[in-house]
N, C-alpha and C. Protein backbone atom coordinates (compact mmCIF):
# COMPACT_ATOMS: atom_id res chain seq x y z
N UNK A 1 124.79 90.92 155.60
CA UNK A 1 125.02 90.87 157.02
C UNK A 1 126.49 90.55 157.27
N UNK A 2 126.93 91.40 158.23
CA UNK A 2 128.33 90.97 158.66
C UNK A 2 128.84 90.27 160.04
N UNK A 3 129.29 90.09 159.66
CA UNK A 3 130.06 88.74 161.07
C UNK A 3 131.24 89.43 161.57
N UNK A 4 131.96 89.22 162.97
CA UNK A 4 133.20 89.16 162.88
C UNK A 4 134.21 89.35 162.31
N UNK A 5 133.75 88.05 161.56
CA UNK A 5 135.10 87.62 160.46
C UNK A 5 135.01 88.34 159.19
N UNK A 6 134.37 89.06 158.96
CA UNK A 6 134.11 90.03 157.61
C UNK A 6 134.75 91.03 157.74
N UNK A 7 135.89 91.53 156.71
CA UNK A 7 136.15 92.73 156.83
C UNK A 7 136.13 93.36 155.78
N UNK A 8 136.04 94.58 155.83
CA UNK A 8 135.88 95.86 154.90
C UNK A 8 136.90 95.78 153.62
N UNK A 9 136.49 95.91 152.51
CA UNK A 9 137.62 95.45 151.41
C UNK A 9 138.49 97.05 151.62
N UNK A 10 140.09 96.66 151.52
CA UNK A 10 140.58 97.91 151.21
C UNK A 10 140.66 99.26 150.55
N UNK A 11 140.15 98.86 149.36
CA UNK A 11 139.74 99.62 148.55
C UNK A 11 138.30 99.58 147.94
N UNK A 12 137.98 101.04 147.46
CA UNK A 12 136.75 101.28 147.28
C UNK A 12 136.40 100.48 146.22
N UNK A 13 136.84 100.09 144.79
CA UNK A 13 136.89 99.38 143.88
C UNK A 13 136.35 97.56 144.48
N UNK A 14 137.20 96.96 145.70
CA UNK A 14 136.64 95.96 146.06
C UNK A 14 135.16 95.90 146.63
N UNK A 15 134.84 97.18 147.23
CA UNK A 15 133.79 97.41 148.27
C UNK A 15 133.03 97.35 147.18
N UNK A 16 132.91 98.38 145.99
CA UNK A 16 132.25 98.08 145.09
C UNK A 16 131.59 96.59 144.06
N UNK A 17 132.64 96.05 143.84
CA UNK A 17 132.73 94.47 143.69
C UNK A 17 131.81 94.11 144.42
N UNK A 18 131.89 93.97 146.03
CA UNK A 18 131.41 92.84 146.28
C UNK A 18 129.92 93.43 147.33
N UNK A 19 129.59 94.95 146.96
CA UNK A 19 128.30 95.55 146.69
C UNK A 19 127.41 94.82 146.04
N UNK A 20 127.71 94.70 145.08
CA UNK A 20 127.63 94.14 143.46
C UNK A 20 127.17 92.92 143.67
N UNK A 21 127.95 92.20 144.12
CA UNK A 21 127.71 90.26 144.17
C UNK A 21 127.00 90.37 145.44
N UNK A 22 127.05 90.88 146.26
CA UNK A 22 125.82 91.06 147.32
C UNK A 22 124.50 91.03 147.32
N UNK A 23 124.37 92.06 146.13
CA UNK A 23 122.74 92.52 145.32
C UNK A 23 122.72 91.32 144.54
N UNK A 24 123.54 90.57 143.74
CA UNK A 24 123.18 89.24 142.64
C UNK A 24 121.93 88.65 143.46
N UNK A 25 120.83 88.27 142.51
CA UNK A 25 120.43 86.73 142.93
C UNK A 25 121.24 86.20 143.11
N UNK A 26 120.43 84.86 143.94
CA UNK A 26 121.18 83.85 144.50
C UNK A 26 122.36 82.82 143.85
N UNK A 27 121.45 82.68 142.31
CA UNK A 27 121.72 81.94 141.41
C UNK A 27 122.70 82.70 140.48
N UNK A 28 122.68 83.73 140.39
CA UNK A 28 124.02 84.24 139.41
C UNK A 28 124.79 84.66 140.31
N UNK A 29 125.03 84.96 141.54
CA UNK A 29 125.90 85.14 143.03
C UNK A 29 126.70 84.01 142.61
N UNK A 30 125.90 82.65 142.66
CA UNK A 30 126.60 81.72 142.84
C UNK A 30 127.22 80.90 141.14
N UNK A 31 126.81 81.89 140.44
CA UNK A 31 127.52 81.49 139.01
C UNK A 31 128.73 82.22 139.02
N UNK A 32 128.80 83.57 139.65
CA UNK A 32 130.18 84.27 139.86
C UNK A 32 131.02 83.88 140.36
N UNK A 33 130.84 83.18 141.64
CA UNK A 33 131.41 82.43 142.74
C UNK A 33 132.17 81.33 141.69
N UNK A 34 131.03 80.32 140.86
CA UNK A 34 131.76 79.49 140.52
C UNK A 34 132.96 79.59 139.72
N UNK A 35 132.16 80.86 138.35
CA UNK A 35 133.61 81.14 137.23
C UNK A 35 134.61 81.69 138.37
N UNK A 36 134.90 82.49 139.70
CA UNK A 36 135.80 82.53 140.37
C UNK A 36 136.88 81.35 140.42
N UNK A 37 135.92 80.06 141.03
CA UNK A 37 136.33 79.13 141.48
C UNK A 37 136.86 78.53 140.67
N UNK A 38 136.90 78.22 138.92
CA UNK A 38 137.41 77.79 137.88
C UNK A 38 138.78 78.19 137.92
N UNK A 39 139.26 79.31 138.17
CA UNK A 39 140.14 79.87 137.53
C UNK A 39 141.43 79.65 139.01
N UNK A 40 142.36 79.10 138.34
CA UNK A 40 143.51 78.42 139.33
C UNK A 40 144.36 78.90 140.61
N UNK A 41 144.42 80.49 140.01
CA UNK A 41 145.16 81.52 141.18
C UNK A 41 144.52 81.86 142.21
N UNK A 42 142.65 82.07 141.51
CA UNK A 42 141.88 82.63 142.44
C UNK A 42 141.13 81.51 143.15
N UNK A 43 141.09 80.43 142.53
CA UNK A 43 140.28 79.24 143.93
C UNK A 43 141.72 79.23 144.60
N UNK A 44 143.04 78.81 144.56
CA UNK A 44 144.03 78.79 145.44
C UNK A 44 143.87 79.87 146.44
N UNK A 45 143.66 80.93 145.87
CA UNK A 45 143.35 82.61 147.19
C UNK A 45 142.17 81.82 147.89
N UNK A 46 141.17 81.29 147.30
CA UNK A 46 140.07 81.16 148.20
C UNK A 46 140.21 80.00 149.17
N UNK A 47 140.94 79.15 149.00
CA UNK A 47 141.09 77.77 149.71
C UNK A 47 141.85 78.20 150.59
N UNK A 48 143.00 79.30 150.64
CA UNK A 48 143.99 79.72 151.54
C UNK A 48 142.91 80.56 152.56
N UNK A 49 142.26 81.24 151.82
CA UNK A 49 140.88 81.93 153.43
C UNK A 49 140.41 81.40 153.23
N UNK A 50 139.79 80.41 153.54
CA UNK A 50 139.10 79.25 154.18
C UNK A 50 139.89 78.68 155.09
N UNK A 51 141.42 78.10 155.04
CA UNK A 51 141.87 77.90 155.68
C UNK A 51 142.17 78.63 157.17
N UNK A 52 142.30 79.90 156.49
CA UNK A 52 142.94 80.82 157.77
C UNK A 52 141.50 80.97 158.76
N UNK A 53 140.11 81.41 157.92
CA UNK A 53 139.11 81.30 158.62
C UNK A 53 138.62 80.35 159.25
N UNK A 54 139.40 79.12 158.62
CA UNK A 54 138.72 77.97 159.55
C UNK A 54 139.93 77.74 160.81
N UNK A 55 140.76 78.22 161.00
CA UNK A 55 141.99 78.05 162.16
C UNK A 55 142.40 79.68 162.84
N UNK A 56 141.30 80.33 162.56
CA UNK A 56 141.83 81.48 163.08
C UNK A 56 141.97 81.88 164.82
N UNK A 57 141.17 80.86 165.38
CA UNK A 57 140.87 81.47 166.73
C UNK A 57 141.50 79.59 167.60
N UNK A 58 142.43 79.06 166.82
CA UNK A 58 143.87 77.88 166.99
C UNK A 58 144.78 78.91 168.19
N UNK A 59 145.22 78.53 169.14
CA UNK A 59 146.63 78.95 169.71
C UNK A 59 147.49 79.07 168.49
N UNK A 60 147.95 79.99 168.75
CA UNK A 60 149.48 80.12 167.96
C UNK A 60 151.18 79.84 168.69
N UNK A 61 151.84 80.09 168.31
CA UNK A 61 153.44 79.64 169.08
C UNK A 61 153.92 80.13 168.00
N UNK A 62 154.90 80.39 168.68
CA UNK A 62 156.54 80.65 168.18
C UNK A 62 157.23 80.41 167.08
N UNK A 63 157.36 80.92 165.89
CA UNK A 63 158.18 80.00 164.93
C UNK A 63 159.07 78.98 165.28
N UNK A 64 160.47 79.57 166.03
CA UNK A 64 161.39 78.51 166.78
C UNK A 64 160.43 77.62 167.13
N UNK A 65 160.09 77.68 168.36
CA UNK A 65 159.15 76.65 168.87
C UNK A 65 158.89 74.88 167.66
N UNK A 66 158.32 75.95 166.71
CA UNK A 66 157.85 75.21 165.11
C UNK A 66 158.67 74.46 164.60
N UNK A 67 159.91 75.22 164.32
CA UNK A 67 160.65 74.48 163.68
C UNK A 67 161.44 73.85 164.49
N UNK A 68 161.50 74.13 165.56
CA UNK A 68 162.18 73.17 166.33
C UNK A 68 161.66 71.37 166.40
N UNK A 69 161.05 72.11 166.43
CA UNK A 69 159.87 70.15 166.72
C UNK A 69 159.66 70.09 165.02
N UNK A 70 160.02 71.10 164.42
CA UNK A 70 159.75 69.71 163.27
C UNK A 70 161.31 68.88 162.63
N UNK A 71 161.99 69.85 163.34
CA UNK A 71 163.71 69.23 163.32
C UNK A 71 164.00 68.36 163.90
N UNK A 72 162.85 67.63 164.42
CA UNK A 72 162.90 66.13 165.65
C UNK A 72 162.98 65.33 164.91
């Protein structure tokens, strides 16, 4: 099921992927997930969307704006 916030992987190769982990049981879904999560580059990718998904619909502003106030 898709949400919103789901989007279409760019390439067919990802779409395929995550076809794939879609169909997993629950329990090896979530054994993939974890060896994902082991590995240092790719939990960093995942913690960074989480982030963005969890602040996505935040006001935004201005860079200037930004750095201005943090030059206070």
């Amino acid at each position: 099921m898709r949400t919103k916030h789901h989007k279409k992987p760019a390439s067919a190769t990802a779409q395929v992927f995550l076809t794939a982990l879609r169909a997993l049981p629950p329990k090896e879904r979530a054994g993939v997930i974890a060896g994902i999560a082991e590995q240092d580059d790719l939990r960093k990718d995942l913690l960074d969307l989480a982030v963005i998904a969890e602040r996505r619909n935040e006001p935004s502003r201005p860079l200037r704006e930004y750095l201005a106030e943090r030059g206070k």
